[in-house]
C-alpha atoms as a PDB file:
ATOM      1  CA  UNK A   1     187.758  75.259  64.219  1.00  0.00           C
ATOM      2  CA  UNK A   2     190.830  74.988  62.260  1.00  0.00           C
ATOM      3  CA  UNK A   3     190.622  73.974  58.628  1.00  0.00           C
ATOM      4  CA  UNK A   4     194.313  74.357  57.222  1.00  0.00           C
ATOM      5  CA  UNK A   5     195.803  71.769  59.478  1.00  0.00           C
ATOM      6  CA  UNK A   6     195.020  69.215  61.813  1.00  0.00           C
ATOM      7  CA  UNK A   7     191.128  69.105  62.598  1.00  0.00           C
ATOM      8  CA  UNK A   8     189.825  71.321  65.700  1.00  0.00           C
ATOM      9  CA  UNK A   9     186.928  71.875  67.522  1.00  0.00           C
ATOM     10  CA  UNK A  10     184.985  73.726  70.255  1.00  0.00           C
ATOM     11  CA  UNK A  11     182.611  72.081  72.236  1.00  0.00           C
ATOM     12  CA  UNK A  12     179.402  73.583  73.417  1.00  0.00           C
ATOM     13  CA  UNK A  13     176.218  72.271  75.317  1.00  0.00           C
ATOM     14  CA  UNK A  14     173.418  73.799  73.689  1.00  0.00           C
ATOM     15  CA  UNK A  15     169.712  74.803  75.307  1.00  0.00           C
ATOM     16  CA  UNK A  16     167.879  75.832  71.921  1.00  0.00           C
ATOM     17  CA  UNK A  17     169.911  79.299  70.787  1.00  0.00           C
ATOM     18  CA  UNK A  18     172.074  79.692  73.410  1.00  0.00           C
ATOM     19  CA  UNK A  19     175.274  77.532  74.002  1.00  0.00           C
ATOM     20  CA  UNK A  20     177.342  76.277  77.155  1.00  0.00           C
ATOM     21  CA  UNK A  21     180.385  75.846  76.315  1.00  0.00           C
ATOM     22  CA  UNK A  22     184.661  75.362  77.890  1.00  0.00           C
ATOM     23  CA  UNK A  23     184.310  78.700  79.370  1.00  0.00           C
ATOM     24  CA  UNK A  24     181.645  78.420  81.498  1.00  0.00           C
ATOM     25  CA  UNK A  25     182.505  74.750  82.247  1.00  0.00           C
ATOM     26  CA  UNK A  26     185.627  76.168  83.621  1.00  0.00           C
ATOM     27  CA  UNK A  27     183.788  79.043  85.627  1.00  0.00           C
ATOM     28  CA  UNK A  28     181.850  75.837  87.459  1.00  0.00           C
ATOM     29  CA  UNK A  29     184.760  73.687  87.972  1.00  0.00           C
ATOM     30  CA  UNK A  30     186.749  77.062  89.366  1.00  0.00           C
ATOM     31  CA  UNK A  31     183.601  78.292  91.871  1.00  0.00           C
ATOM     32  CA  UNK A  32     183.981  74.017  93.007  1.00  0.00           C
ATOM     33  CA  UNK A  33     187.150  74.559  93.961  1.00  0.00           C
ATOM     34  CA  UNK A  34     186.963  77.922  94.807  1.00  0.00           C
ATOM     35  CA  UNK A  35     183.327  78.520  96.635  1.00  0.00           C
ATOM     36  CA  UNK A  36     183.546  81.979  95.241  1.00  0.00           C
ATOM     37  CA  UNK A  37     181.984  83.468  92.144  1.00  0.00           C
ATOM     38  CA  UNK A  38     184.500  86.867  92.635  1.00  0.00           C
ATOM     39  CA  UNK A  39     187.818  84.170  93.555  1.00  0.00           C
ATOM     40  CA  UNK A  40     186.805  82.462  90.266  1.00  0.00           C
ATOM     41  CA  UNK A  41     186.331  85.575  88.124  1.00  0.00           C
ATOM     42  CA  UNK A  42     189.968  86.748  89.344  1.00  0.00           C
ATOM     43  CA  UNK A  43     190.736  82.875  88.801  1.00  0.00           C
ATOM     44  CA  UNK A  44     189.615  83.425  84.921  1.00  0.00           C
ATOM     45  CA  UNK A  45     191.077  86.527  84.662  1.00  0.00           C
ATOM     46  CA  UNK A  46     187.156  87.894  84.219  1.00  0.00           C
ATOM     47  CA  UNK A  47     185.467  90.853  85.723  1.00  0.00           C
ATOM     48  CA  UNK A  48     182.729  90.213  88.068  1.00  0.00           C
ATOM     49  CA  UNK A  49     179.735  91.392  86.301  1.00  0.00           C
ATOM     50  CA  UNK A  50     181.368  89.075  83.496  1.00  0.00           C
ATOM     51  CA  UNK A  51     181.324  86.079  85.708  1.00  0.00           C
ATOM     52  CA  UNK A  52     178.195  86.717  87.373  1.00  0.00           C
ATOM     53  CA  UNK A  53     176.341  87.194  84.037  1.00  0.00           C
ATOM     54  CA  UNK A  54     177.285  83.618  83.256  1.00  0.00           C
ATOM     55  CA  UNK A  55     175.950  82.460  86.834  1.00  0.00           C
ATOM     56  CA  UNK A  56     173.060  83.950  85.613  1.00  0.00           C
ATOM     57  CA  UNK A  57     172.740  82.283  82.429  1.00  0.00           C
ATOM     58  CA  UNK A  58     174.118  78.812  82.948  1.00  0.00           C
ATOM     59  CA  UNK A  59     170.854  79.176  85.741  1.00  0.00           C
ATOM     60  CA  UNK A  60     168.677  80.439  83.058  1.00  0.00           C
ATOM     61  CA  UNK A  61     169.214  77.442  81.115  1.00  0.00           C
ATOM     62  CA  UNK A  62     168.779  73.961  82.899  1.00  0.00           C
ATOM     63  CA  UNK A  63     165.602  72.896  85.196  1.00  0.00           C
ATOM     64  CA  UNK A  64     167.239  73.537  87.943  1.00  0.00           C
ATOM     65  CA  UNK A  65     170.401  76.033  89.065  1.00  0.00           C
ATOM     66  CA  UNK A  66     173.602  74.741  88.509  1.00  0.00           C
ATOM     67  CA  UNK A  67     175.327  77.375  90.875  1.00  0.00           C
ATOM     68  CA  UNK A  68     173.510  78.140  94.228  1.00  0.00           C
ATOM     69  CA  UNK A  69     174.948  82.007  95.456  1.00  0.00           C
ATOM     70  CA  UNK A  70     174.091  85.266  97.043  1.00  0.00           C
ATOM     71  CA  UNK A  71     175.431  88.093  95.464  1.00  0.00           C
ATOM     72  CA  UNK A  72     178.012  89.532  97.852  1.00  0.00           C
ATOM     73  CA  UNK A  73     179.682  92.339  95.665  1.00  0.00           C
ATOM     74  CA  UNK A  74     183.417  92.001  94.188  1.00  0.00           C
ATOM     75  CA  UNK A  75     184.392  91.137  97.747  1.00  0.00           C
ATOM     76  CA  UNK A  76     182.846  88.246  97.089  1.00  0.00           C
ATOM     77  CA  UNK A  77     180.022  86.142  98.592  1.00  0.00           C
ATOM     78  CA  UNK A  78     179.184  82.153  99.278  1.00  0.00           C
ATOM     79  CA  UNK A  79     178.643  80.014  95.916  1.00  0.00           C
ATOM     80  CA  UNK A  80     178.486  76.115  95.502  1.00  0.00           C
ATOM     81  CA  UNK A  81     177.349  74.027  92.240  1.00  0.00           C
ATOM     82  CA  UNK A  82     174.635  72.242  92.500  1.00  0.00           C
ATOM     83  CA  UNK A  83     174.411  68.506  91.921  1.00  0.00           C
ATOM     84  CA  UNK A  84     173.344  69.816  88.575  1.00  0.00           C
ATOM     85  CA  UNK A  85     175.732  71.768  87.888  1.00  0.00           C
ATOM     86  CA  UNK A  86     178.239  68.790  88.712  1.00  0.00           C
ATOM     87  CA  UNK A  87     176.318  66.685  86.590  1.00  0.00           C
ATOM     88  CA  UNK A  88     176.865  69.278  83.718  1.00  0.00           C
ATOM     89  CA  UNK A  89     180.771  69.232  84.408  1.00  0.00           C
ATOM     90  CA  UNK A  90     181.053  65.567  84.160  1.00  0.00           C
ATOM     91  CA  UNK A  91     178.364  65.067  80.591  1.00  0.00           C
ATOM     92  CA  UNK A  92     180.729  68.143  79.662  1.00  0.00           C
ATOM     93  CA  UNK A  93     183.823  66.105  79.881  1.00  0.00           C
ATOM     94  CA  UNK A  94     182.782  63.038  78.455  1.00  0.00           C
ATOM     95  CA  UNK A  95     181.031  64.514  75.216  1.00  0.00           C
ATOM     96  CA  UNK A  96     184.103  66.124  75.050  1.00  0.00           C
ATOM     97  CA  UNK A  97     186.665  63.248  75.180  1.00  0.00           C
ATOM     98  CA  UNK A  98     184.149  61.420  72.749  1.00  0.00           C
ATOM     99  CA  UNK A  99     184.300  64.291  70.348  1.00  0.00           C
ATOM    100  CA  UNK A 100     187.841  63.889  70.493  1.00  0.00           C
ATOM    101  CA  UNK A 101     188.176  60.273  69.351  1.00  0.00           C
ATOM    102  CA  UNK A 102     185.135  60.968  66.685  1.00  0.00           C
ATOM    103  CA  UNK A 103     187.448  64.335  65.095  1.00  0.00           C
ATOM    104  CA  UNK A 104     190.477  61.779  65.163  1.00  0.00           C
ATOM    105  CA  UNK A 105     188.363  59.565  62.975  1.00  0.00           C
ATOM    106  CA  UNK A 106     186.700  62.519  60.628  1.00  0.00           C
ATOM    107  CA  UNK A 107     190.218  63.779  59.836  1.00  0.00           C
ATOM    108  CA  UNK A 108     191.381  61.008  58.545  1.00  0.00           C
ATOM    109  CA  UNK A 109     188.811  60.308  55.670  1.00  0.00           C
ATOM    110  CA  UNK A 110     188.151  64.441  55.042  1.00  0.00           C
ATOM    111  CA  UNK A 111     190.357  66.631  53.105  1.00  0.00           C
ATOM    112  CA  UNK A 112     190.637  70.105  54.504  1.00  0.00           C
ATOM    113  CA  UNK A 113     187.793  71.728  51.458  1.00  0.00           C
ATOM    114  CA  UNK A 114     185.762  68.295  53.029  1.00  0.00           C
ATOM    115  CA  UNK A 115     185.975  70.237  55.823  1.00  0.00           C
ATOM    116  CA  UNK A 116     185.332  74.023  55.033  1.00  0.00           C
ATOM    117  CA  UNK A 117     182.087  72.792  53.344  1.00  0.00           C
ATOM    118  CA  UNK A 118     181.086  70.612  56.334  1.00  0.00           C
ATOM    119  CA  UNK A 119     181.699  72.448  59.293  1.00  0.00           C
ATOM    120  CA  UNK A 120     180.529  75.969  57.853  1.00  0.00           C
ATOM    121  CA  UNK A 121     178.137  76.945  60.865  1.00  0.00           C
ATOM    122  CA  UNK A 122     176.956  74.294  64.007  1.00  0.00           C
ATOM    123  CA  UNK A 123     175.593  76.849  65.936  1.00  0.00           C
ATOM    124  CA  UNK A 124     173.030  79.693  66.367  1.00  0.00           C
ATOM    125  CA  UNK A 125     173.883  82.739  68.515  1.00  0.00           C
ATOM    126  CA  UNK A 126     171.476  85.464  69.608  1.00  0.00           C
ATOM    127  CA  UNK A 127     171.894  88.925  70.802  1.00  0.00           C
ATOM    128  CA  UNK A 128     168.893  88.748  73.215  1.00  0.00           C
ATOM    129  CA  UNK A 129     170.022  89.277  77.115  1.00  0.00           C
ATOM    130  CA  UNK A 130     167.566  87.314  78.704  1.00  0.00           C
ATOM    131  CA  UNK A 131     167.515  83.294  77.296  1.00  0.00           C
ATOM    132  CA  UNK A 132     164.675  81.169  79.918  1.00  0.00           C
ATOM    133  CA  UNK A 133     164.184  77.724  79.094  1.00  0.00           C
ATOM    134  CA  UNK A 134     160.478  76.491  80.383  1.00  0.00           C
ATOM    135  CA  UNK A 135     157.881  74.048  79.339  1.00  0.00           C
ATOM    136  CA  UNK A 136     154.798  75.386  77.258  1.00  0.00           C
ATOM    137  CA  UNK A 137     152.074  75.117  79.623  1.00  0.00           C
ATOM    138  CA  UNK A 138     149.416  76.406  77.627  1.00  0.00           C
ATOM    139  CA  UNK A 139     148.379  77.646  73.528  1.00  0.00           C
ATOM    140  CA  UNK A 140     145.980  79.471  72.912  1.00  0.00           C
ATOM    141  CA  UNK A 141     145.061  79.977  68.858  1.00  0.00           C
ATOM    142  CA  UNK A 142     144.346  82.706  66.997  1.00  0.00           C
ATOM    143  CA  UNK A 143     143.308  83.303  63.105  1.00  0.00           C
ATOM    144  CA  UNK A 144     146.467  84.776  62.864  1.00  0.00           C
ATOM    145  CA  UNK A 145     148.066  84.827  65.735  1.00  0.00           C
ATOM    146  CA  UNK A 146     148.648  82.598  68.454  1.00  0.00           C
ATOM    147  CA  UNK A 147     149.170  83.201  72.496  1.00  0.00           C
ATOM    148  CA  UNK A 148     151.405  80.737  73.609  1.00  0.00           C
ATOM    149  CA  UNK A 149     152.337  80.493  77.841  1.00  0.00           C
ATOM    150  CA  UNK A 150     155.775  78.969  79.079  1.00  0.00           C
ATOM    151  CA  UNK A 151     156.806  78.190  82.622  1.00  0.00           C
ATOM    152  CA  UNK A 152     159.635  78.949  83.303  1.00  0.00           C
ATOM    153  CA  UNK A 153     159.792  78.861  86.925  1.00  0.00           C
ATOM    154  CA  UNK A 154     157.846  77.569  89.840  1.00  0.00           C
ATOM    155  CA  UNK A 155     154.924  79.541  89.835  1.00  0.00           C
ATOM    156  CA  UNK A 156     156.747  82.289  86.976  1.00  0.00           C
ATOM    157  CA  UNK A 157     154.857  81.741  83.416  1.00  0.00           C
ATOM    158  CA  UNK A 158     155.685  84.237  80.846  1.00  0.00           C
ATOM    159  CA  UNK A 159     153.445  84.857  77.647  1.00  0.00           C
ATOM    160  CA  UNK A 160     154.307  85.041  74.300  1.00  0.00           C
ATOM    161  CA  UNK A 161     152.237  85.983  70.665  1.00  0.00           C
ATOM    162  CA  UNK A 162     153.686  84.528  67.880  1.00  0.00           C
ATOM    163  CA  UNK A 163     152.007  83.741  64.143  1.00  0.00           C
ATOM    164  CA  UNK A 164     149.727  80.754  64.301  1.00  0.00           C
ATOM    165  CA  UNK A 165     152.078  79.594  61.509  1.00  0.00           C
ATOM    166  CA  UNK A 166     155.236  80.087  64.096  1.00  0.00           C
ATOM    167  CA  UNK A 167     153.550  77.594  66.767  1.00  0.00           C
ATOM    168  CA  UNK A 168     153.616  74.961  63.641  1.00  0.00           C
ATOM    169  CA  UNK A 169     156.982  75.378  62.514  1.00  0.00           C
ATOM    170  CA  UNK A 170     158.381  74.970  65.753  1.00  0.00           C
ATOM    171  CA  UNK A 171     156.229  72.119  67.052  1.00  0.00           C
ATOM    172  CA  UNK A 172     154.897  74.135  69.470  1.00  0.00           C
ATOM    173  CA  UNK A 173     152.775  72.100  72.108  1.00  0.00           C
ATOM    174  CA  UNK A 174     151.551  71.369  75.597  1.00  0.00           C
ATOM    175  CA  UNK A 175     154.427  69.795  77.550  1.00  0.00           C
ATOM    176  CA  UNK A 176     157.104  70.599  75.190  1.00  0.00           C
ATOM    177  CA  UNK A 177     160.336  72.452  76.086  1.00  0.00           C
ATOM    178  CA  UNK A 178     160.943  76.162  74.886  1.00  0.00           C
ATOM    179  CA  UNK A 179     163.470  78.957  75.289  1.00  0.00           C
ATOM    180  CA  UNK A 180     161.963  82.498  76.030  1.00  0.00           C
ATOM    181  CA  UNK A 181     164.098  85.085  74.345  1.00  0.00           C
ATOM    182  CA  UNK A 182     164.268  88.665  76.146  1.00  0.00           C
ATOM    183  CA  UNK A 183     165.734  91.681  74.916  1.00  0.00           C
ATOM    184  CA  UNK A 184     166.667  93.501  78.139  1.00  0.00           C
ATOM    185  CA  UNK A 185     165.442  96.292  76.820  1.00  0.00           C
ATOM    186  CA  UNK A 186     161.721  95.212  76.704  1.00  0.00           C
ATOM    187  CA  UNK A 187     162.170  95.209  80.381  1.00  0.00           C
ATOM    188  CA  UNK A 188     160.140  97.564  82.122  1.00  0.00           C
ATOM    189  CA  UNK A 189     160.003  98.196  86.357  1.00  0.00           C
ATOM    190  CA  UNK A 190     157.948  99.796  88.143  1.00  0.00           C
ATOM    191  CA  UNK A 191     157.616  99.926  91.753  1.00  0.00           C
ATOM    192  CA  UNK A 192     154.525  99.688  94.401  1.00  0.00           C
ATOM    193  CA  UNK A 193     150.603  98.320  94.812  1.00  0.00           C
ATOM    194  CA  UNK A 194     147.983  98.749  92.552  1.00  0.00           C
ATOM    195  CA  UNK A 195     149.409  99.045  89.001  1.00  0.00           C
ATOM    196  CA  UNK A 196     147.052  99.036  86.412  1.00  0.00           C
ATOM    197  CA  UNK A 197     149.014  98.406  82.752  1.00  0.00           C
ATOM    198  CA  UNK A 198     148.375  96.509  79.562  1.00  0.00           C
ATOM    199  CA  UNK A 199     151.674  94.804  79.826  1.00  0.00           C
ATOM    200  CA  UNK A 200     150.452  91.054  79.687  1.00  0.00           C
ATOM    201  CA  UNK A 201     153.821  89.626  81.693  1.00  0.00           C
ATOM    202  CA  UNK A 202     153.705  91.364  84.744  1.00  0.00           C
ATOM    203  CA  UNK A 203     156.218  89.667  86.810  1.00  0.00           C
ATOM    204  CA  UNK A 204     156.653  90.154  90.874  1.00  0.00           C
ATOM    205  CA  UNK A 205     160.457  90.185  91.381  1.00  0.00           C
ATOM    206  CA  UNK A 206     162.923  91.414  93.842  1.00  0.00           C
ATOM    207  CA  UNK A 207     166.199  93.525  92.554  1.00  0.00           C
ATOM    208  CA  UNK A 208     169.463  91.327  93.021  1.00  0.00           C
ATOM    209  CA  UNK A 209     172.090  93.746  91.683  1.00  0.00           C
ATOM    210  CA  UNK A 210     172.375  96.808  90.145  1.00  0.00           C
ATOM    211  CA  UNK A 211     175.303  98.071  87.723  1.00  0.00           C
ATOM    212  CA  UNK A 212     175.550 101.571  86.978  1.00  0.00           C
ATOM    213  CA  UNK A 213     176.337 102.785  83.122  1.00  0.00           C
ATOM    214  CA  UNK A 214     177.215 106.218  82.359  1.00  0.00           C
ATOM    215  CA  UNK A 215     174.164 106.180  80.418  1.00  0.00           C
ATOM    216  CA  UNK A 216     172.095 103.155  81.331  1.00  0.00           C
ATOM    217  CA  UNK A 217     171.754 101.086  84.380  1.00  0.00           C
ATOM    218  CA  UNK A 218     172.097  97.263  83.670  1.00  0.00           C
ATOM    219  CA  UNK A 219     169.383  95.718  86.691  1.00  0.00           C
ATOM    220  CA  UNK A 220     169.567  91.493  87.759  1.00  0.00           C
ATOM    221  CA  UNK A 221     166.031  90.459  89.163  1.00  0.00           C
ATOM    222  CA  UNK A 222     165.312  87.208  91.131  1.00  0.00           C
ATOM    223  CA  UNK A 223     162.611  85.448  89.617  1.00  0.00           C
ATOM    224  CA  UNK A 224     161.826  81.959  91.141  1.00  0.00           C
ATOM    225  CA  UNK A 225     164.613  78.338  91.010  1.00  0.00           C
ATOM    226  CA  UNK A 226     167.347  80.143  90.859  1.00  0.00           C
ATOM    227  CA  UNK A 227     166.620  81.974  87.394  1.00  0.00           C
ATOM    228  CA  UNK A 228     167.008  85.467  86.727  1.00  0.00           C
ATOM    229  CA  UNK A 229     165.659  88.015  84.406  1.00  0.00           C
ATOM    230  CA  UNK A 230     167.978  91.350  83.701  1.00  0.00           C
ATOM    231  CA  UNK A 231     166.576  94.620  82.549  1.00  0.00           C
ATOM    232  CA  UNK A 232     168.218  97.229  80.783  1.00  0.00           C
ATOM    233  CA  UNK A 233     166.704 101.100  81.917  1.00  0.00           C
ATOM    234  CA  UNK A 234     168.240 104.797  82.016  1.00  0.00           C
ATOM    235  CA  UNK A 235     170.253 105.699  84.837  1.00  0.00           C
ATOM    236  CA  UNK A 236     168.113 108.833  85.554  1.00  0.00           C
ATOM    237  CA  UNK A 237     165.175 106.352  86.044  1.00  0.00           C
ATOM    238  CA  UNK A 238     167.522 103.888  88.314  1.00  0.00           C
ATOM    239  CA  UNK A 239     167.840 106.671  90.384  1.00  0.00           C
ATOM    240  CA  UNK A 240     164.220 108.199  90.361  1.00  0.00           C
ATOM    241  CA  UNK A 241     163.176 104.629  91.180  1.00  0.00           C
ATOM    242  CA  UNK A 242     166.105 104.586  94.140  1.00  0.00           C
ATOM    243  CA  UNK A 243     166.386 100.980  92.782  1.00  0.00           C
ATOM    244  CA  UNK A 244     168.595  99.113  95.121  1.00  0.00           C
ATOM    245  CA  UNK A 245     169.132  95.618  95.961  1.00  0.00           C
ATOM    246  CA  UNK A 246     166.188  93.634  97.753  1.00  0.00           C
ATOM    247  CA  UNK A 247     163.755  95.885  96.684  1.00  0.00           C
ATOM    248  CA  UNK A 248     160.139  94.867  95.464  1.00  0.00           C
ATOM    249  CA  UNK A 249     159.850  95.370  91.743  1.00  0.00           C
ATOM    250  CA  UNK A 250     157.505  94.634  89.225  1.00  0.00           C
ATOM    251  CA  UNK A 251     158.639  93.732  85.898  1.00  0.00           C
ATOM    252  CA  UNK A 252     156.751  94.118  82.506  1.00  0.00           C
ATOM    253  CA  UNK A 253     157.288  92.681  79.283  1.00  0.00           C
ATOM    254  CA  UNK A 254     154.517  92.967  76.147  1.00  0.00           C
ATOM    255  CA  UNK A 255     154.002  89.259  75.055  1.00  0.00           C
ATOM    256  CA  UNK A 256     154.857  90.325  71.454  1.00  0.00           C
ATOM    257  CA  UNK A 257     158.140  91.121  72.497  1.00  0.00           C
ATOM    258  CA  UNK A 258     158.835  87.532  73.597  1.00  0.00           C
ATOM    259  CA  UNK A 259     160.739  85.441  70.976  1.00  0.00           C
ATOM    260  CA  UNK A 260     160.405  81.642  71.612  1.00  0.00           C
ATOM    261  CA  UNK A 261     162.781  79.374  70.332  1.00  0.00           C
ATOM    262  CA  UNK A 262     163.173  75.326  70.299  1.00  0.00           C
ATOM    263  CA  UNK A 263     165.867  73.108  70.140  1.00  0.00           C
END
């Protein structure tokens, strides 16, 4: 946003803490035309981990994917939007043109300090990897603490503790939309039958891609409607595990570590 001449803006869709904004509008509209998520990455000028990270999180974010695709490498593999994700294009566009007319008006009545002073911060950004918005399906209260469950997915809940006081200040309740914030490196995997951990998410997933690191190995997992959950591990233990896509994983994530966040 400019503030030293004529009045600018940047237009995002927001789910909660994390934002949808021109950029990933235009990865849609280019895998529309395009029916490739690689052929719109090169379109973009964006890598293809880049572009299929925001697949991944533009289907994180709505109740239902907005881009329906099989990973098929940098070679590229099928991709179509959803009549979600078309319907996200077209609100996209015409919040956009009405922002336009409403900035024509602001500017002239504002001076440009009006401005700095008005227009400090609209937006809240987080670090966390892994953004899920669900519906809080259950609470549970504590004296202190509270246990709070969110679906996320068709049969995929993920649990959260948070202060009794947290549940309160963000209206928490049965019914009520929520964002599950992830740190991918609260992931855990683990592989085969008969695991016995205190982990209190323990979700059944199957590897989608893997992305090697010099260091650490960056791993995409399937969970249910098109949502995805991505894990953060060493390489060493990508490669003890033989992780590999289509494999059966496990992944674990200790409800404290769960952040839960409201629009």
């Amino acid at each position: 946003m400019s503030v030293n001449g004529s009045l600018d803006a940047a237009l995002f869709l927001r789910r909660g803490a994390s934002r949808v904004g021109a950029e990933r509008i235009a990865l849609l509209e280019a895998v529309v035309e395009l029916g490739s998520i690689s052929a719109a990455a090169k379109r973009l000028g964006l890598s293809y981990k880049g572009a299929w990270d925001g697949v991944q999180a533009l289907n994180n974010l709505f109740d239902a994917p907005l881009i329906a695709a099989q990973p098929g490498g940098r070679s590229g593999g099928a991709a179509q939007v959803t009549d979600r994700g078309l319907a996200v294009i077209a609100a996209f566009h015409k919040v956009e043109a009405e922002l336009a007319a409403a900035l024509a008006r602001i500017e002239a009545g504002l001076s440009g300090d009006d401005l700095e002073g008005l227009f400090w911060s609209l937006g809240m950004k987080t670090s966390a990897r892994n953004a899920l918005r669900g519906v809080v399906s259950d609470i549970t209260p504590g004296a202190v603490n509270s246990e709070v469950t969110l679906k996320v997915a068709d049969g995929v809940e993920i649990v959260s503790v948070v202060t009794r006081q947290s549940v309160e200040d963000l209206g928490l309740a049965v019914g009520k939309p929520a964002i599950a914030l992830i740190k991918s490196s609260f992931v855990l995997l683990a592989k085969g039958e008969g695991l016995v951990t205190s982990a209190r998410n323990q979700l059944r997933t199957e590897v989608l891609r893997r992305e090697d690191g010099a260091v650490s190995s960056e791993i995409s997992l399937a969970l249910a409607d098109g949502k995805t959950l991505v894990a953060t591990i060493t390489r060493e233990s990508a490669e003890i595990m033989q992780l590999a896509a289509g494999d059966a994983v496990t992944a674990l994530v200790k409800a404290p570590h769960v952040i839960l966040a409201v629009e």
